[in-house]
N, C-alpha and C. Protein backbone atom coordinates (compact mmCIF):
# COMPACT_ATOMS: atom_id res chain seq x y z
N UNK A 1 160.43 29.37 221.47
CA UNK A 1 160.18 28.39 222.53
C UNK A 1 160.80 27.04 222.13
N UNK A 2 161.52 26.31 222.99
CA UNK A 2 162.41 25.34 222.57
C UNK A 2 161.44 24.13 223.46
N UNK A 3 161.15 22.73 222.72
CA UNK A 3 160.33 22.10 222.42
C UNK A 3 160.92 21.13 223.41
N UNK A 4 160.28 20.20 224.43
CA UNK A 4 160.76 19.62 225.10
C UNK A 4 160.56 17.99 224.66
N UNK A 5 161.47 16.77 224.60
CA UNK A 5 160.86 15.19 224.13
C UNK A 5 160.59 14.95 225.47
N UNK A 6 159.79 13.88 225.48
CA UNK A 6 159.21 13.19 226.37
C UNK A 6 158.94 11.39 225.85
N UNK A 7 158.75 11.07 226.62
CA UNK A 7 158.60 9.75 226.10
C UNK A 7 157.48 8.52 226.85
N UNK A 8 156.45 8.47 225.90
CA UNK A 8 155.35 7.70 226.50
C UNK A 8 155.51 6.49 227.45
N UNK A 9 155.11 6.20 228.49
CA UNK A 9 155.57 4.88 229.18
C UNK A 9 155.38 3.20 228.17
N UNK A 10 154.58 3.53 226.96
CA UNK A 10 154.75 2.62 226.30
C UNK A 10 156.08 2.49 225.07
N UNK A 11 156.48 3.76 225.11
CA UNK A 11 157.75 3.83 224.15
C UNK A 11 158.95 2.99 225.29
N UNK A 12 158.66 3.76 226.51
CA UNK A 12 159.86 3.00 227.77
C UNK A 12 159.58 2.01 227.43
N UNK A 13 158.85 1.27 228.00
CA UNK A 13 158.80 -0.32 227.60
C UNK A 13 159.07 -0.92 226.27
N UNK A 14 159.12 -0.61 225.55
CA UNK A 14 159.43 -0.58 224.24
C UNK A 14 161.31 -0.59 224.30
N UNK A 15 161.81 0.71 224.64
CA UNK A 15 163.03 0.38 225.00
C UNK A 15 163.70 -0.52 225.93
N UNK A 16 162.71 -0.80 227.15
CA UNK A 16 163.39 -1.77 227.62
C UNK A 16 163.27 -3.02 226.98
N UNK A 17 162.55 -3.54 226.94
CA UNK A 17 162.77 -4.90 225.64
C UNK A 17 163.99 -4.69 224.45
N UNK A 18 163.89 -3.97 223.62
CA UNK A 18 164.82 -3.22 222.68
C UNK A 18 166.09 -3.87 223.76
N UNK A 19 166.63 -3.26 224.65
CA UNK A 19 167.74 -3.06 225.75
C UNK A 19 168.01 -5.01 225.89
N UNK A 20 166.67 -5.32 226.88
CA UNK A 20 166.94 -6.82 227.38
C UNK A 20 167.39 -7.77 226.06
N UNK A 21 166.76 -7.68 224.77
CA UNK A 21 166.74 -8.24 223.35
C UNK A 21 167.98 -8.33 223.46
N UNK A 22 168.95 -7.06 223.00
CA UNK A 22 169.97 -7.22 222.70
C UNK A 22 171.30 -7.86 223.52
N UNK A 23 170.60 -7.21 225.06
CA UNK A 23 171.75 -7.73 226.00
C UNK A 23 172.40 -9.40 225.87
N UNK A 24 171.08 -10.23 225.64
CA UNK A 24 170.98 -11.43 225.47
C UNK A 24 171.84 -11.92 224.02
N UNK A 25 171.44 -11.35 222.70
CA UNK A 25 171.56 -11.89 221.52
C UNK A 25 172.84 -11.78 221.27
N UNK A 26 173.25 -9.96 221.43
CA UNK A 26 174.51 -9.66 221.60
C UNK A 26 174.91 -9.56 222.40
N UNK A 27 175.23 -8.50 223.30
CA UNK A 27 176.10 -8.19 224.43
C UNK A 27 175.63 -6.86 225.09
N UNK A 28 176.18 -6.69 226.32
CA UNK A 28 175.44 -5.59 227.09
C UNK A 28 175.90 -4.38 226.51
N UNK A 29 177.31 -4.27 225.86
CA UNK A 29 177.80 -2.97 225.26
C UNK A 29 177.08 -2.48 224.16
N UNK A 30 176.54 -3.43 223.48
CA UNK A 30 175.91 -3.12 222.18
C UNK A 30 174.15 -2.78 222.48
N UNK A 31 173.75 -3.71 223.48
CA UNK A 31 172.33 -3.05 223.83
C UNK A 31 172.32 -1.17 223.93
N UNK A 32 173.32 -1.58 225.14
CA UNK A 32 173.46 0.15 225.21
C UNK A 32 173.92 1.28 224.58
N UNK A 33 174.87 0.65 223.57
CA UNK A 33 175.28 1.52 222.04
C UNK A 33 174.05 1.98 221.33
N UNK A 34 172.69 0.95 221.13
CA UNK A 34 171.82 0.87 220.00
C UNK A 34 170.84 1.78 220.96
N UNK A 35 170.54 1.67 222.47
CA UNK A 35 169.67 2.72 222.95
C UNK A 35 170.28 3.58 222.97
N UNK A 36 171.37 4.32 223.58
CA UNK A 36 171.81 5.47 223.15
C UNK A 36 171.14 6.14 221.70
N UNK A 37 172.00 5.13 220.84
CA UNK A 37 171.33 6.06 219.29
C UNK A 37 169.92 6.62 219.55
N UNK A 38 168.98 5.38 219.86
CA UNK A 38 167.74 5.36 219.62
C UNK A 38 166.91 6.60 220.93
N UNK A 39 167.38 6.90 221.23
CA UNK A 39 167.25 7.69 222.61
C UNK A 39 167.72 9.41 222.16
N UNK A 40 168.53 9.81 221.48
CA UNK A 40 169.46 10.38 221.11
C UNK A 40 168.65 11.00 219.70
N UNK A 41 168.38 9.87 218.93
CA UNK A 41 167.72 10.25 217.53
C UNK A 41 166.74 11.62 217.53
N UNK A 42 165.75 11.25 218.81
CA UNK A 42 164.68 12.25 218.46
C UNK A 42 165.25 14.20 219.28
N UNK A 43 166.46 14.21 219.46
CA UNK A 43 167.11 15.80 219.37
C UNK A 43 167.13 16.50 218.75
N UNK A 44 167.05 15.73 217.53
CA UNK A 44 167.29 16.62 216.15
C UNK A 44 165.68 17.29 215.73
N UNK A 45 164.57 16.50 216.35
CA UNK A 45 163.46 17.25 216.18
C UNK A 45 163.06 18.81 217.12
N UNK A 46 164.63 18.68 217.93
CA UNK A 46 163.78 19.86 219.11
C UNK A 46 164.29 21.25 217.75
N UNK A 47 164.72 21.40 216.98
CA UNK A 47 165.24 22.25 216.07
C UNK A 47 163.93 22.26 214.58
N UNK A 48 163.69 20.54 214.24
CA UNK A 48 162.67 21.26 213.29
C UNK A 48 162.17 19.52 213.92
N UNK A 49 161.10 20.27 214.19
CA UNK A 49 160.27 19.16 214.48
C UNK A 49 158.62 18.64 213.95
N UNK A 50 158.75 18.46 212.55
CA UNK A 50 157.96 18.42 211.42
C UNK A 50 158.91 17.66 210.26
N UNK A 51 160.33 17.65 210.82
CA UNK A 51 161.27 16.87 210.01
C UNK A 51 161.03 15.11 209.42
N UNK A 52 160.16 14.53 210.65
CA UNK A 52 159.64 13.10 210.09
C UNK A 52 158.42 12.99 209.18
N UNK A 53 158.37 12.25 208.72
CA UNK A 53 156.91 12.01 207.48
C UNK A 53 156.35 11.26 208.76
N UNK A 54 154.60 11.84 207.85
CA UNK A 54 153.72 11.54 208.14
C UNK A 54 153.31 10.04 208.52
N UNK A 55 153.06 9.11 209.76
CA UNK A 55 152.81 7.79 209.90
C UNK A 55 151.34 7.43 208.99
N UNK A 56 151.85 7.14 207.84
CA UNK A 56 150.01 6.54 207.31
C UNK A 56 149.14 5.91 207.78
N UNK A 57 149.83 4.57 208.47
CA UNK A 57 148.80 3.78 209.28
C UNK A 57 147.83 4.54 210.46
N UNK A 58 148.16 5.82 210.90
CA UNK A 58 148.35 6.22 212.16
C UNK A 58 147.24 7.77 211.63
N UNK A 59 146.64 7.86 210.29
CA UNK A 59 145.95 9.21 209.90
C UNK A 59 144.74 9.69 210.97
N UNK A 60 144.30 8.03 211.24
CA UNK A 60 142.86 7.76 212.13
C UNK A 60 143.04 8.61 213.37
N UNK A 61 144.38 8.78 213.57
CA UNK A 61 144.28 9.11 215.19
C UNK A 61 144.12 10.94 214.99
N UNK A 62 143.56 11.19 216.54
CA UNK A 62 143.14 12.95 216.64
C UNK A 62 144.70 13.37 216.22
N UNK A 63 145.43 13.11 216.97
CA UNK A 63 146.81 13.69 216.64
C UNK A 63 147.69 13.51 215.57
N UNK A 64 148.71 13.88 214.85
CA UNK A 64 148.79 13.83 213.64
C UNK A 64 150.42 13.51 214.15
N UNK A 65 150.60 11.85 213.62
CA UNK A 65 151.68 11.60 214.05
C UNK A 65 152.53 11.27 213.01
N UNK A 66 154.17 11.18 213.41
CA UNK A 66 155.41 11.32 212.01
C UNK A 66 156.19 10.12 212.78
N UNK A 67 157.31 10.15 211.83
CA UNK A 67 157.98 8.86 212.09
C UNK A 67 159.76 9.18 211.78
N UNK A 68 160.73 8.94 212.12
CA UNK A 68 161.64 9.07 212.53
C UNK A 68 162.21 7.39 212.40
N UNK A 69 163.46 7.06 211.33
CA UNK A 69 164.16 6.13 211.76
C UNK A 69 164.97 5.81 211.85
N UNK A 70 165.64 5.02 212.89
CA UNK A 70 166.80 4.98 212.83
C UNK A 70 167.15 3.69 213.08
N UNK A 71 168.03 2.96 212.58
CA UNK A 71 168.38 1.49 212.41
C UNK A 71 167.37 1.31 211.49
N UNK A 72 166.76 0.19 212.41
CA UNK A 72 165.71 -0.98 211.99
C UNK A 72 164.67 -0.61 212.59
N UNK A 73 164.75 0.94 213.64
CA UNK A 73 163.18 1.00 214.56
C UNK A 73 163.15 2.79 213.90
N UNK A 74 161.72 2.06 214.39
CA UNK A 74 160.63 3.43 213.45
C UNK A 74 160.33 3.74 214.91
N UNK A 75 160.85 5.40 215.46
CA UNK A 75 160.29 6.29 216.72
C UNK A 75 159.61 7.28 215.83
N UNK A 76 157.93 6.38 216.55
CA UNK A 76 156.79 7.14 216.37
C UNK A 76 156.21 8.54 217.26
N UNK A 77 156.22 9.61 216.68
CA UNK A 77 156.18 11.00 218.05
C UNK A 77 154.98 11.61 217.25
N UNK A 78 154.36 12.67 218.19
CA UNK A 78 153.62 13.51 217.50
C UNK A 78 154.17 15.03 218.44
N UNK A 79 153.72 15.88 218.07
CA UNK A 79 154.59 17.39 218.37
C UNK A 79 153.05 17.87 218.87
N UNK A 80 153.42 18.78 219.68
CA UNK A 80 152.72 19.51 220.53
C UNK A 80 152.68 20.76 221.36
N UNK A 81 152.89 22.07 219.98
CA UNK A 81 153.74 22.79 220.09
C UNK A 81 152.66 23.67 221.36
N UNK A 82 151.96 23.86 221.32
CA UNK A 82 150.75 24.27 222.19
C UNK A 82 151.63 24.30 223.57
N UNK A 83 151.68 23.00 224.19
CA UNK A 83 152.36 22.66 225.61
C UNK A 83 153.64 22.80 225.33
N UNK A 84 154.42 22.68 224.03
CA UNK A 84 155.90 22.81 224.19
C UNK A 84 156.30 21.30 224.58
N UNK A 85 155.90 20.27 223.66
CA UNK A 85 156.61 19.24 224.01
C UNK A 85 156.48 18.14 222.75
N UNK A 86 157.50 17.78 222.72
CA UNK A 86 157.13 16.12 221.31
C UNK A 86 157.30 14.95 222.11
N UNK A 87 156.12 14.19 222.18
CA UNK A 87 155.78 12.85 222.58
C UNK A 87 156.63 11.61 221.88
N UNK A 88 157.50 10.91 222.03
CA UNK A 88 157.62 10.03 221.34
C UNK A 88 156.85 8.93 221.64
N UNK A 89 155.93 8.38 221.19
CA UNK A 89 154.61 7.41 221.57
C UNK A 89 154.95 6.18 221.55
N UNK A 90 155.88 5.77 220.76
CA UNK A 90 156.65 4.14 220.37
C UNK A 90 157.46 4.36 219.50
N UNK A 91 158.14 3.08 219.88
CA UNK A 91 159.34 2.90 219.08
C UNK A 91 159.48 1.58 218.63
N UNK A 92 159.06 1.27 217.49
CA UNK A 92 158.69 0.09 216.12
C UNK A 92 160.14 -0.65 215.43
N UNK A 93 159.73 -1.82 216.03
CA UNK A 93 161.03 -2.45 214.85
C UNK A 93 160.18 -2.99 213.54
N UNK A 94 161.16 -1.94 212.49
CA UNK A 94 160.41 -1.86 211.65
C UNK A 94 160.39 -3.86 210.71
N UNK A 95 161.19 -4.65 211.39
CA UNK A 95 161.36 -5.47 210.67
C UNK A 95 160.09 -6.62 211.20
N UNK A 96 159.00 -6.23 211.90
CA UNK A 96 157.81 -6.53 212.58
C UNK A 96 156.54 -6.16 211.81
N UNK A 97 155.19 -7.07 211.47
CA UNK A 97 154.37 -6.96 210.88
C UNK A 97 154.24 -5.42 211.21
N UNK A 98 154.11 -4.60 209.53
CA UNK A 98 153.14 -3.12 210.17
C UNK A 98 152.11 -2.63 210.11
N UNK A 99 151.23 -3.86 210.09
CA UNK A 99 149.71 -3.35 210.65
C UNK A 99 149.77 -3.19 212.33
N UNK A 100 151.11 -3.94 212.96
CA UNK A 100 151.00 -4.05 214.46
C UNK A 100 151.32 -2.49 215.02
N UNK A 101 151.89 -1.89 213.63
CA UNK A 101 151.95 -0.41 214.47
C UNK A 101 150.73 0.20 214.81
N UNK A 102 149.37 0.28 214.47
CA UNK A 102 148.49 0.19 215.28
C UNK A 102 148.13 0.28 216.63
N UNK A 103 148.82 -0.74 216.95
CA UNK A 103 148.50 -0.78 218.27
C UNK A 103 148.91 -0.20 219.07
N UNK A 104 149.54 0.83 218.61
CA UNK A 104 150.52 2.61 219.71
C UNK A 104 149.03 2.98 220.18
N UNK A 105 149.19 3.12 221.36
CA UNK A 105 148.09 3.72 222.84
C UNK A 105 147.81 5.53 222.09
């Protein structure tokens, strides 16, 4: 059974900021270069998707979530092989206090 991503409406928002950030700092080509990647990254879990370590901050929660990074942002997912799908829940710039990762819904 081949594992479907999905992506929490708080990870979207997450990318759109990510997106608006860059459009501004850098340029619109490069916003959309860096979401691509970041959009793109979590494919490689539909093959082994247990491939990210464990989020420590994140043990508390029922679901048992991993971490994935790429650049400077940490895409937080948990797998859900039951329904056939991996959640990506947020997506963390990791260069941001990380007790604030926490605060993933």
């Amino acid at each position: 059974m081949t594992l479907k991503i999905i992506w929490s409406e708080f990870a979207e928002t997450q990318l759109d900021e990510i997106y608006e950030y860059y459009k501004e700092k850098a340029s619109p080509r490069i916003a959309k270069k860096l979401l691509k990647g970041i959009i793109n990254e979590p494919k490689k879990l539909i093959k082994t998707p247990y491939i990210g370590q464990e989020e420590e901050l994140l043990k508390h929660r029922d679901f048992e979530y991993r971490y994935l990074v790429f650049k400077n942002y940490k895409l937080i997912y948990s797998v859900d092989a039951e329904n056939g799908f991996i959640k990506i829940a947020d997506v963390f710039d990791t260069r941001q206090n990380p007790p604030k990762l926490k605060r993933t819904k």
